[in-house]
Protein backbone atom coordinates (compact mmCIF):
# COMPACT_ATOMS: atom_id res chain seq x y z
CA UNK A 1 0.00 0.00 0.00
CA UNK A 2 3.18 2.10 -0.68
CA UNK A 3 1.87 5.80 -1.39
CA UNK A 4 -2.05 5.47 -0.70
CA UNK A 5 -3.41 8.82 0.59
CA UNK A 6 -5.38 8.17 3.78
CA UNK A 7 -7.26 11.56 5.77
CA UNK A 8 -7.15 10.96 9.46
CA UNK A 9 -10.06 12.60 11.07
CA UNK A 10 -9.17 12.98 14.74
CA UNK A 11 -9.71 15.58 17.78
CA UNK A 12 -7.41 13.97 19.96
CA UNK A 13 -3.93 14.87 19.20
CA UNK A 14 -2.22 12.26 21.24
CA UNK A 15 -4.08 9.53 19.51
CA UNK A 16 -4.10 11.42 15.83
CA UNK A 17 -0.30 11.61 16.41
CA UNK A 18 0.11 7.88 17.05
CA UNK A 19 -1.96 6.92 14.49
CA UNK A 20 -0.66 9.06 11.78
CA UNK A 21 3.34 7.91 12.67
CA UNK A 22 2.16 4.41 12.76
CA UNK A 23 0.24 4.49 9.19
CA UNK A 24 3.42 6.12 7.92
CA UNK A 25 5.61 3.35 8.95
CA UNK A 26 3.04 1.16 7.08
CA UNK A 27 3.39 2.81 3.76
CA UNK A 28 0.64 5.16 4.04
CA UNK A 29 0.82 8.80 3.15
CA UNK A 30 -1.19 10.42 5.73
CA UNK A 31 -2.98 14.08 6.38
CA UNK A 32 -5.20 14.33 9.19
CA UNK A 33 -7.74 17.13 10.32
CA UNK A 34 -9.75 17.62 13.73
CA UNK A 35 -13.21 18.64 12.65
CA UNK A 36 -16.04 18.10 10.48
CA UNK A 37 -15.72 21.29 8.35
CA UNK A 38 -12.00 20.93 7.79
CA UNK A 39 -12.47 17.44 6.67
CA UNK A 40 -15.48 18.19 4.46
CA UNK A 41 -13.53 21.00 2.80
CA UNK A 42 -10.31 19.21 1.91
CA UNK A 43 -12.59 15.95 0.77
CA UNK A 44 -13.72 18.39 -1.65
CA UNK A 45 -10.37 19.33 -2.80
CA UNK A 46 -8.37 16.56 -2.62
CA UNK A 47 -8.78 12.31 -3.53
CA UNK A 48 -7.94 9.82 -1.16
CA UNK A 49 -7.60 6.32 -1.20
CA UNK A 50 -9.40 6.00 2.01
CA UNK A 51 -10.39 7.65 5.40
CA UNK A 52 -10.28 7.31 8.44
CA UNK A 53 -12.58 9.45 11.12
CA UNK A 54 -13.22 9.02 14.99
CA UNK A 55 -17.09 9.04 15.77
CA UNK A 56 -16.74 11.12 18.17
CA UNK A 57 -15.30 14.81 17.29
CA UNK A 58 -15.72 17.84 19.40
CA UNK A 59 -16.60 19.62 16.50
CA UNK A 60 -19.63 16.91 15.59
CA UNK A 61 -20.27 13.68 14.26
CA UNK A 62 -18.08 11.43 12.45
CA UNK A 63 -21.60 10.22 10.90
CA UNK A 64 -21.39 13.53 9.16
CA UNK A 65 -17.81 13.08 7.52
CA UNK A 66 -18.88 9.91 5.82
CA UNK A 67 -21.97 11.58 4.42
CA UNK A 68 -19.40 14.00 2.98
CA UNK A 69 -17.20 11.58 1.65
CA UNK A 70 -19.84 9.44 0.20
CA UNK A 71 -20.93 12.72 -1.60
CA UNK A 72 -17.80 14.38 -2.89
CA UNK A 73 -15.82 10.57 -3.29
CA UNK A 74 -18.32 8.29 -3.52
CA UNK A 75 -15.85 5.26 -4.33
CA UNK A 76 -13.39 5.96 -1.41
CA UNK A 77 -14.05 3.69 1.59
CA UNK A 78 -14.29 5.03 5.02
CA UNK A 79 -13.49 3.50 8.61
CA UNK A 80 -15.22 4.77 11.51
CA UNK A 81 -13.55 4.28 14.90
CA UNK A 82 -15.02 4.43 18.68
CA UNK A 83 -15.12 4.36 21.83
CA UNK A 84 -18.35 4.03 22.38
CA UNK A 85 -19.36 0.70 19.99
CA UNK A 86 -22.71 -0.51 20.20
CA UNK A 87 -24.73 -2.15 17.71
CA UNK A 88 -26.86 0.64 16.98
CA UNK A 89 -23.88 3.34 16.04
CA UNK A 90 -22.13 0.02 13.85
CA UNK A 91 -25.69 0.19 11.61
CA UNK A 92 -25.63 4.25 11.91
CA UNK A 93 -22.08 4.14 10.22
CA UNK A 94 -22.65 1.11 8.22
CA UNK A 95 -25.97 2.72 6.84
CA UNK A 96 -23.96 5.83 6.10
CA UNK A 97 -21.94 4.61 3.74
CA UNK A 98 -18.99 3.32 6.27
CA UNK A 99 -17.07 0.40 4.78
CA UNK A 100 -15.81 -1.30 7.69
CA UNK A 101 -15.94 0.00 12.03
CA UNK A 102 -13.70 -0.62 14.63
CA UNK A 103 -13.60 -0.18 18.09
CA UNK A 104 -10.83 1.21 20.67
CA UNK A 105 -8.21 1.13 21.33
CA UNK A 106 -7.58 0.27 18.17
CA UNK A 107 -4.38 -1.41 17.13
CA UNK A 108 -2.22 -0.08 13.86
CA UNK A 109 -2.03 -3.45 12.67
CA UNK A 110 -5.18 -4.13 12.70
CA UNK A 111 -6.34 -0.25 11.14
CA UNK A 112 -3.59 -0.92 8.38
CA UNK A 113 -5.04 -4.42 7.64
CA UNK A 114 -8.73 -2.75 7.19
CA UNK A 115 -7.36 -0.02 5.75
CA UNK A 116 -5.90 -2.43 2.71
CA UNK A 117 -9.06 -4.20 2.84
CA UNK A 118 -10.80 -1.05 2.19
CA UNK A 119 -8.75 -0.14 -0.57
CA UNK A 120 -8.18 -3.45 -2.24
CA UNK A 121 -12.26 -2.85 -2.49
CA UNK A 122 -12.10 0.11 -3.64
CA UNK A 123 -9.65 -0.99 -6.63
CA UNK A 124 -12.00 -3.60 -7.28
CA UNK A 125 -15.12 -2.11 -8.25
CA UNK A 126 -13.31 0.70 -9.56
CA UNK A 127 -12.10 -2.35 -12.21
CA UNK A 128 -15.39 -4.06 -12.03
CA UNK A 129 -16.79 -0.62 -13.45
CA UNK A 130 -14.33 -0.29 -15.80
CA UNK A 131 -14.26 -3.60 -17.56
CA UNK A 132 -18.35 -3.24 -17.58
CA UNK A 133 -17.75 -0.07 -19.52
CA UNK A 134 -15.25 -1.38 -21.85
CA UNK A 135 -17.71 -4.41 -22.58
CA UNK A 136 -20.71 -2.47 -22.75
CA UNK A 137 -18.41 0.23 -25.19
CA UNK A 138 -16.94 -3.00 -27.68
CA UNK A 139 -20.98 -4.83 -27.64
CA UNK A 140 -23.07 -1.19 -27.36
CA UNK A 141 -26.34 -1.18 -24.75
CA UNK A 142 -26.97 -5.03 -24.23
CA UNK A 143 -25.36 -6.40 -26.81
CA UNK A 144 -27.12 -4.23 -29.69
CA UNK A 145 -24.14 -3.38 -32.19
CA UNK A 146 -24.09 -0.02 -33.95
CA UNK A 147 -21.97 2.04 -35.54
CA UNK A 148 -24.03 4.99 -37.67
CA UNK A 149 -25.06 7.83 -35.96
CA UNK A 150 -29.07 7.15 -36.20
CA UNK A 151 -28.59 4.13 -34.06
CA UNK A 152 -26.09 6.36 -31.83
CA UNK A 153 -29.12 8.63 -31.07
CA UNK A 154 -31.50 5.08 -30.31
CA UNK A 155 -29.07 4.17 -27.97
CA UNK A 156 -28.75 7.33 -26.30
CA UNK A 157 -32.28 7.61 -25.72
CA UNK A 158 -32.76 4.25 -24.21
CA UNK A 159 -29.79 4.74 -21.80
CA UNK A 160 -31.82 8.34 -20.66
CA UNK A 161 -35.09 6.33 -20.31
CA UNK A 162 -33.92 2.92 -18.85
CA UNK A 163 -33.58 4.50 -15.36
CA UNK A 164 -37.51 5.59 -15.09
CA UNK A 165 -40.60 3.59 -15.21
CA UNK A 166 -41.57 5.35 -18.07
CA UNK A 167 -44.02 3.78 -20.45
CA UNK A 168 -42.57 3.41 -24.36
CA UNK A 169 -43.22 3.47 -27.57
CA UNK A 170 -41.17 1.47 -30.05
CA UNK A 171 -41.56 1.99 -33.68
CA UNK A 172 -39.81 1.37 -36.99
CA UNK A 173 -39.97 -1.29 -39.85
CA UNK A 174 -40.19 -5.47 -39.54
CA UNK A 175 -37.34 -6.47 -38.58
CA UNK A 176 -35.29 -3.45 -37.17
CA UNK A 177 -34.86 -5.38 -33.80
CA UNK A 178 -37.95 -3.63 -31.55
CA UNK A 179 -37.70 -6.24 -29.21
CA UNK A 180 -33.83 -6.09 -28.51
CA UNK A 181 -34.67 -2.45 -28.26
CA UNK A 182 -37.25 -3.52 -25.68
CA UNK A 183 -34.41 -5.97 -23.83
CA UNK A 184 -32.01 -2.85 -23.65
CA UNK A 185 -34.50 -0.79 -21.94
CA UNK A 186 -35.67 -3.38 -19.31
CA UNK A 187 -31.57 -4.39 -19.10
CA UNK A 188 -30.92 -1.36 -18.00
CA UNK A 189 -33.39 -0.25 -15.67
CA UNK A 190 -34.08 -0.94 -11.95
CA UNK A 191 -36.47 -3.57 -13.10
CA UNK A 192 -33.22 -5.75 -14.51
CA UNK A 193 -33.71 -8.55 -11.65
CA UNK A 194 -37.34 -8.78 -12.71
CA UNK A 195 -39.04 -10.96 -15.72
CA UNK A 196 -39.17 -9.84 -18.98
CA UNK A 197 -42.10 -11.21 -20.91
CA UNK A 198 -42.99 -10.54 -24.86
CA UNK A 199 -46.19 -11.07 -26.53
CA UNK A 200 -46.75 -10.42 -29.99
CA UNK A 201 -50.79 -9.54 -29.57
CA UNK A 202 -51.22 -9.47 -33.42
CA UNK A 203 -50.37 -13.43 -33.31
CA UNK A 204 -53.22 -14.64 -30.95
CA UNK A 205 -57.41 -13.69 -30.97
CA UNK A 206 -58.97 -11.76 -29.12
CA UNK A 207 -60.33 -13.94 -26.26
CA UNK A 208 -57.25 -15.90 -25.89
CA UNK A 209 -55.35 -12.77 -26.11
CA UNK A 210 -57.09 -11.27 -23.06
CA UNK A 211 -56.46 -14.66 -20.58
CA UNK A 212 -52.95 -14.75 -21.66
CA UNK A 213 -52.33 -10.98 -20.78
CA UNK A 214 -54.59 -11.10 -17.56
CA UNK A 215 -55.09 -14.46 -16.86
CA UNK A 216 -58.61 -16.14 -15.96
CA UNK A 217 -60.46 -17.92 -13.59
CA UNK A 218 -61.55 -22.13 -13.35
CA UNK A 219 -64.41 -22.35 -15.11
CA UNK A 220 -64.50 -18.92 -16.92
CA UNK A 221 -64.70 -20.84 -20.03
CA UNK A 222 -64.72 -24.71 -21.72
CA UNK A 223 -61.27 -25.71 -20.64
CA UNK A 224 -60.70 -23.26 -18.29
CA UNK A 225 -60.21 -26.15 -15.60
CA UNK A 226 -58.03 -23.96 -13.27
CA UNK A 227 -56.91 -20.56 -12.29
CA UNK A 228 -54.37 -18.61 -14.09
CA UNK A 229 -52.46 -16.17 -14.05
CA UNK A 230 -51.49 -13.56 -16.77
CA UNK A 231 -48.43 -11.85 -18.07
CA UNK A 232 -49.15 -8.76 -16.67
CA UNK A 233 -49.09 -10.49 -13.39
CA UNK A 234 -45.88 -12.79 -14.69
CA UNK A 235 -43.98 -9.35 -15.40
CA UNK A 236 -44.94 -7.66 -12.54
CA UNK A 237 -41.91 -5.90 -10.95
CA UNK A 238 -40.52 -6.67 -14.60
CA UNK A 239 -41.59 -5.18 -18.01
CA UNK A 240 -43.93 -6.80 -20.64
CA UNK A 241 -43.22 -6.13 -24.10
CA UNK A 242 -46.22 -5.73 -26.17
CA UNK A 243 -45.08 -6.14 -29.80
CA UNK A 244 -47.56 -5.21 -32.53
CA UNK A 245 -50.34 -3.27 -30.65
CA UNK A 246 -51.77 -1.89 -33.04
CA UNK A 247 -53.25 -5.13 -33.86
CA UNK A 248 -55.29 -5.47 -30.61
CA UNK A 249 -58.89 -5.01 -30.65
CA UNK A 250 -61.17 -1.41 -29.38
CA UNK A 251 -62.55 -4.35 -26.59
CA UNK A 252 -58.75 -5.40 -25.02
CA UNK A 253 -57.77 -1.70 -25.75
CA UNK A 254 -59.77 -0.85 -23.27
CA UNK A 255 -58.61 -3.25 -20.91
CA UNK A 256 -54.90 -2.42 -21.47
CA UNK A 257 -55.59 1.23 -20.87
CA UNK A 258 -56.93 0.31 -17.43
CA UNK A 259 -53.88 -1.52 -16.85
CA UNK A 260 -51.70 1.39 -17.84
CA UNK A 261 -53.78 4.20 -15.90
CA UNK A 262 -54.75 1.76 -12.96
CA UNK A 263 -51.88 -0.31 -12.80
CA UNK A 264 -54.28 -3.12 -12.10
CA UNK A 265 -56.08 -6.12 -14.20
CA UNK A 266 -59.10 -8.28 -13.94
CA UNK A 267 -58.83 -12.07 -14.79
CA UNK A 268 -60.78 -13.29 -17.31
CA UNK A 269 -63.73 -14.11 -15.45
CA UNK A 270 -63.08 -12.24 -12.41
CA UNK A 271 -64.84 -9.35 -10.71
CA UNK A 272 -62.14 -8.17 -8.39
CA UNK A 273 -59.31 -6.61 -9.69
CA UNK A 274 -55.29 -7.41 -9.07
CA UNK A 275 -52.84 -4.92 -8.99
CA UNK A 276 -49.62 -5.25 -11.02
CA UNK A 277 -46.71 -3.16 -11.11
CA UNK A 278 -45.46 -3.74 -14.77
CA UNK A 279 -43.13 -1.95 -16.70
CA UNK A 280 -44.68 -1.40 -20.46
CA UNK A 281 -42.93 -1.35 -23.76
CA UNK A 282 -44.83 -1.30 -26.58
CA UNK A 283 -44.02 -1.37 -30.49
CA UNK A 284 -45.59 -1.49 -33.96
CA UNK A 285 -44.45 -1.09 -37.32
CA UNK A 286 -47.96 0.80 -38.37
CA UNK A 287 -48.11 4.43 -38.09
CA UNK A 288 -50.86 4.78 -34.81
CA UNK A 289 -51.32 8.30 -35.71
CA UNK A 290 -53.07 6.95 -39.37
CA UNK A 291 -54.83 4.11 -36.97
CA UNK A 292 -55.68 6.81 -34.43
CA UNK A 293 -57.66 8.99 -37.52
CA UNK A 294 -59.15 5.98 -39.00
CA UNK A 295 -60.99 5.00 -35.86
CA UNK A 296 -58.87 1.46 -35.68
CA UNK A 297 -57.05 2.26 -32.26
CA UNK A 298 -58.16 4.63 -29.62
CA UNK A 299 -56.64 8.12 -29.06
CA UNK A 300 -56.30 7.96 -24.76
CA UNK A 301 -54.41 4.37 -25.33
CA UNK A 302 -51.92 6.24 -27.85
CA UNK A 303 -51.17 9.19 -26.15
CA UNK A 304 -50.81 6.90 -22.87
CA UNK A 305 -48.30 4.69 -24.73
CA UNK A 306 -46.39 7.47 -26.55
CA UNK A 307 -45.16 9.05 -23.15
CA UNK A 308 -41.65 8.32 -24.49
CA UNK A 309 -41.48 7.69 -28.19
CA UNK A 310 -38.43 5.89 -29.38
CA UNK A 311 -38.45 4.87 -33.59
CA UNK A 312 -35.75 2.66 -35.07
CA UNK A 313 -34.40 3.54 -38.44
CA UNK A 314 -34.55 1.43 -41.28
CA UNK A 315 -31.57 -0.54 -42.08
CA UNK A 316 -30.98 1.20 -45.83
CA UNK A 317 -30.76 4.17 -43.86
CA UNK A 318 -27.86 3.48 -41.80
CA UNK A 319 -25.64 1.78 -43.86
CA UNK A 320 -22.54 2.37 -41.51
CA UNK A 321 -24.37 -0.21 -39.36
CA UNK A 322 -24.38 -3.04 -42.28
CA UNK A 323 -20.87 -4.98 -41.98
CA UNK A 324 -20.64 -4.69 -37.83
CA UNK A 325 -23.71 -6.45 -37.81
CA UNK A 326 -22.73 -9.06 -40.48
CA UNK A 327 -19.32 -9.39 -38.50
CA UNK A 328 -21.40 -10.11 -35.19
CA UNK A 329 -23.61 -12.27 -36.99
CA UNK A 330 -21.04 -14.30 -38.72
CA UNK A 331 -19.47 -15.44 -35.29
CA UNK A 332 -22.75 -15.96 -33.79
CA UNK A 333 -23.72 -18.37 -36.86
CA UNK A 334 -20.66 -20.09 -37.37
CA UNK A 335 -21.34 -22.21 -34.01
CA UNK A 336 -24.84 -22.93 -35.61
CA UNK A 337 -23.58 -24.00 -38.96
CA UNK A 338 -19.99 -25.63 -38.07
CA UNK A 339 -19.36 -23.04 -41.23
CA UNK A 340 -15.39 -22.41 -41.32
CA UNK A 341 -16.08 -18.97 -42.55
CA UNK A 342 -14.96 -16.32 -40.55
CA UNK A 343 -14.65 -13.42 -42.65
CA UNK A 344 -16.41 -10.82 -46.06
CA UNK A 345 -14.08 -10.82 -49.31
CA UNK A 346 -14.69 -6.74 -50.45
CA UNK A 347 -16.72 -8.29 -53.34
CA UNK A 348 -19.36 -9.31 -50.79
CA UNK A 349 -18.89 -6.64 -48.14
CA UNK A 350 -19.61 -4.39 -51.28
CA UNK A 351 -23.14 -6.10 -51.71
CA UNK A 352 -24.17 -6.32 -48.25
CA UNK A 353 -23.90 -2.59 -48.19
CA UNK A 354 -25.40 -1.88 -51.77
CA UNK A 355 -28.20 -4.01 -50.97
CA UNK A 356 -31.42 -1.99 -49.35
CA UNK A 357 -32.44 -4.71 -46.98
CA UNK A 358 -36.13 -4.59 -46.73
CA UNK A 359 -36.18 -6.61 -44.36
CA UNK A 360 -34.11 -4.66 -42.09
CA UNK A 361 -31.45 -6.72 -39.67
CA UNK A 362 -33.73 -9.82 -39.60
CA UNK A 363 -33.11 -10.27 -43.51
CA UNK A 364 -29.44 -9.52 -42.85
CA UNK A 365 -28.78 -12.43 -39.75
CA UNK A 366 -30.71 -14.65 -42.02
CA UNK A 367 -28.49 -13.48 -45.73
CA UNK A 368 -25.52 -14.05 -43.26
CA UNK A 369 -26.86 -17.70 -41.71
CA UNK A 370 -27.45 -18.86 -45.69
CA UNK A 371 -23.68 -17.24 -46.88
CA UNK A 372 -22.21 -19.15 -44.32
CA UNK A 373 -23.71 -22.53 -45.35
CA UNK A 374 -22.93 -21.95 -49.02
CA UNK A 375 -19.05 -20.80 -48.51
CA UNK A 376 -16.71 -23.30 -48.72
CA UNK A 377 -13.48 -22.05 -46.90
CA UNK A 378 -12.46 -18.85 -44.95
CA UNK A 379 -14.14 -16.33 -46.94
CA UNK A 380 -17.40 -15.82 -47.97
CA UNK A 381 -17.50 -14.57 -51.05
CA UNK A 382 -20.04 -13.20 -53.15
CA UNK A 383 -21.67 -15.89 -55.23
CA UNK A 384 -22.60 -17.39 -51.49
CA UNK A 385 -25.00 -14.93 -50.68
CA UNK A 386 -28.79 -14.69 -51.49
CA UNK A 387 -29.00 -13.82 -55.24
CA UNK A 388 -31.04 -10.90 -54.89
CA UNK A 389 -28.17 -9.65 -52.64
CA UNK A 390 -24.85 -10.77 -54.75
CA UNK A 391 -26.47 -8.94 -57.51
CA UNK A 392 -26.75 -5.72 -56.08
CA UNK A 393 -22.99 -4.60 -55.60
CA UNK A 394 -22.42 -2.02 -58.48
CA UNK A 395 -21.21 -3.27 -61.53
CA UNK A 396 -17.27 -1.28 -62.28
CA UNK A 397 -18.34 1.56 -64.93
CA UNK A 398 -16.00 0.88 -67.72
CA UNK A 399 -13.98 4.12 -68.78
CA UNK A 400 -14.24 4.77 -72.75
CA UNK A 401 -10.53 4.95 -74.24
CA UNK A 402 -10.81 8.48 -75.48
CA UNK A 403 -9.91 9.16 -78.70
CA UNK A 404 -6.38 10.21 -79.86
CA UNK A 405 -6.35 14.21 -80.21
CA UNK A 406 -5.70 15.55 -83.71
CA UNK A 407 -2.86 17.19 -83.73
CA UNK A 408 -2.76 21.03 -84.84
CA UNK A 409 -0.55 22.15 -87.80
């Protein structure tokens, strides 16, 4: 611990004396201070690798310098020493943000050893954090990989939204990835420990659409033959990811919008409501304005789903985006496929980005899956791609020899 900065705080001179000379020995450089304000004041001007603070200062309460460290350095680890231990000032500190307590008289051994301990802590969440952010920086949010500046602003706005409970609104073509979208958000929220649960409502009818979101009762209908519950319930504490709304019904419309206003359901069959705490994410590839106007999906249940609107550009548009994803998809196939390929010749990274992909990422992971399958070595090359696509790489304009110039007599 050669050269870690430790702050003593300490109104007893005798004993701040001792323990400074004794942390010194030890390795430790160390400043010390005898009140609150002094100790708040240089926290605020200076880092330390940890600190150290008696409980009891003349000048008030060593409570008080943790808050302050926890505020101004909230990584550096603090020990709080006493006199007077009981178990109700260890919680105090502990709930303060103290990272270990100790009792006098208080040995310098045993301070140094906590002391490390507290650092070595320290250094490891400080490279916990860092190796998250280099992860999360190489993969983008959750694993979504981007490069273009339209899916830079996505990204950004799901990283300001993930921390609320926010309702949203996902929109964009088939296939742009609304649902990994949806994973991001509930990824990186407070709801991350909870369940995530998708439903595509456009893929069920209406009846058996309504017991699978809110569940029914035994004997609400033929082979009802026992209580169930529904994903609202399933997700709550989570989110639910409602893919293609706009395909629900005016009847479960209804319904949902009491679950989004109330934050409670009725099983099918049921008089008495549940309450669910639910997350929602919603997304369509219609426009729900045009639905809105034509009477096909009710104006309250948009304007309660569009509280954060978040729309995902189509893949032709963000053609910076094309050969990161093929890259990630490649390795991701090639355990699928036993495919040796591992790599784009230019001839075929040149058609994967002149191609407009209609349909969006989805056609791409699929174009990729079918390239690897058809290359036989390393590379895949052109010829093993979807036809449509090996086609569409621009043909080299050949340049017209010009004509020899006539020379002037």
């Amino acid at each position: 611990m050669d050269g870690k900065r430790v702050l003593l705080v300490e109104d007893d001179s005798a004993q701040s004396s001792m323990l400074q000379l004794e942390l010194k020995r030890r390795g430790f450089r160390v400043n010390a201070e005898k009140t609150v304000a002094a100790a708040a004041a240089r926290i605020e001007k200076e880092i330390f690798d940890a600190v150290v603070t008696d409980l009891r200062l003349g000048s008030g309460d060593g409570l008080q310098v943790v808050v302050a460290v926890k505020a101004s350095q909230p990584e550096t680890g603090v020990i709080v020493i006493t006199g007077h231990g009981s178990i109700d000032t260890a919680v105090a500190a502990m709930k303060a943000g103290a990272f270990d307590y100790l009792t006098k008289p208080v040995e310098p051994e045993v301070l140094a050893l906590a002391l490390r301990k507290t650092i070595e802590h320290r250094d490891l969440v400080g490279e916990v954090r860092r190796l998250r952010a280099e992860v999360k920086e190489r993969r983008g949010v959750s694993g979504i990989v981007s490069a273009s500046d339209a899916m830079g602003r996505v990204l950004a706005l799901v990283a300001k939204v993930s921390s609320t409970d926010a309702t949203v609104l996902v929109t964009g073509e088939s296939g742009t990835g609304k649902e990994l979208i949806a994973r991001a958000i509930h990824e990186n929220s407070p709801r991350r420990d909870g369940s995530f649960v998708a439903i595509n409502c456009g893929a069920l009818p209406e009846g058996l659409l309504e017991s699978e979101l809110f569940g029914h009762v035994k004997g609400s209908f033929t082979g009802a033959d026992r209580n169930k519950r529904g994903l609202f319930e399933e997700a709550s504490g989570g989110t639910i990811f409602l893919d293609e709304i706009s395909e629900t019904t005016p009847g479960l419309q209804v319904k949902l919008l009491r679950a989004l206003q109330e934050g409670e359901i009725r099983r099918v069959g049921d008089n008495h409501p549940v309450k669910v705490s639910a997350r929602v994410v919603a997304a369509t590839n219609r426009d729900l304005m045009k639905q809105v106007t034509a009477g096909k999906f009710r104006d309250d249940l948009f304007y309660r789903l569009k509280v954060f609107p978040i729309e995902i550009p189509a893949l032709r548009t963000r053609v910076d985006d094309v050969m990161p994803l093929a890259e990630a998809f490649i390795k991701k196939a090639r355990v699928r496929t036993g495919s040796p390929a591992t790599h784009f010749s230019p001839a075929a990274a040149k058609a994967l980005r002149s191609y407009a992909w209609p349909g969006n990422v989805r056609e791409l992971e699929h174009a990729v899956e079918r390239a690897l399958i058809m290359a036989g070595g390393p590379t895949v090359e052109a010829r093993d791609l979807p036809p449509e696509i090996a086609s569409s790489a621009p043909a080299k304009r050949r340049v017209k020899a010009k004509p020899p110039r006539k020379s002037r007599r």
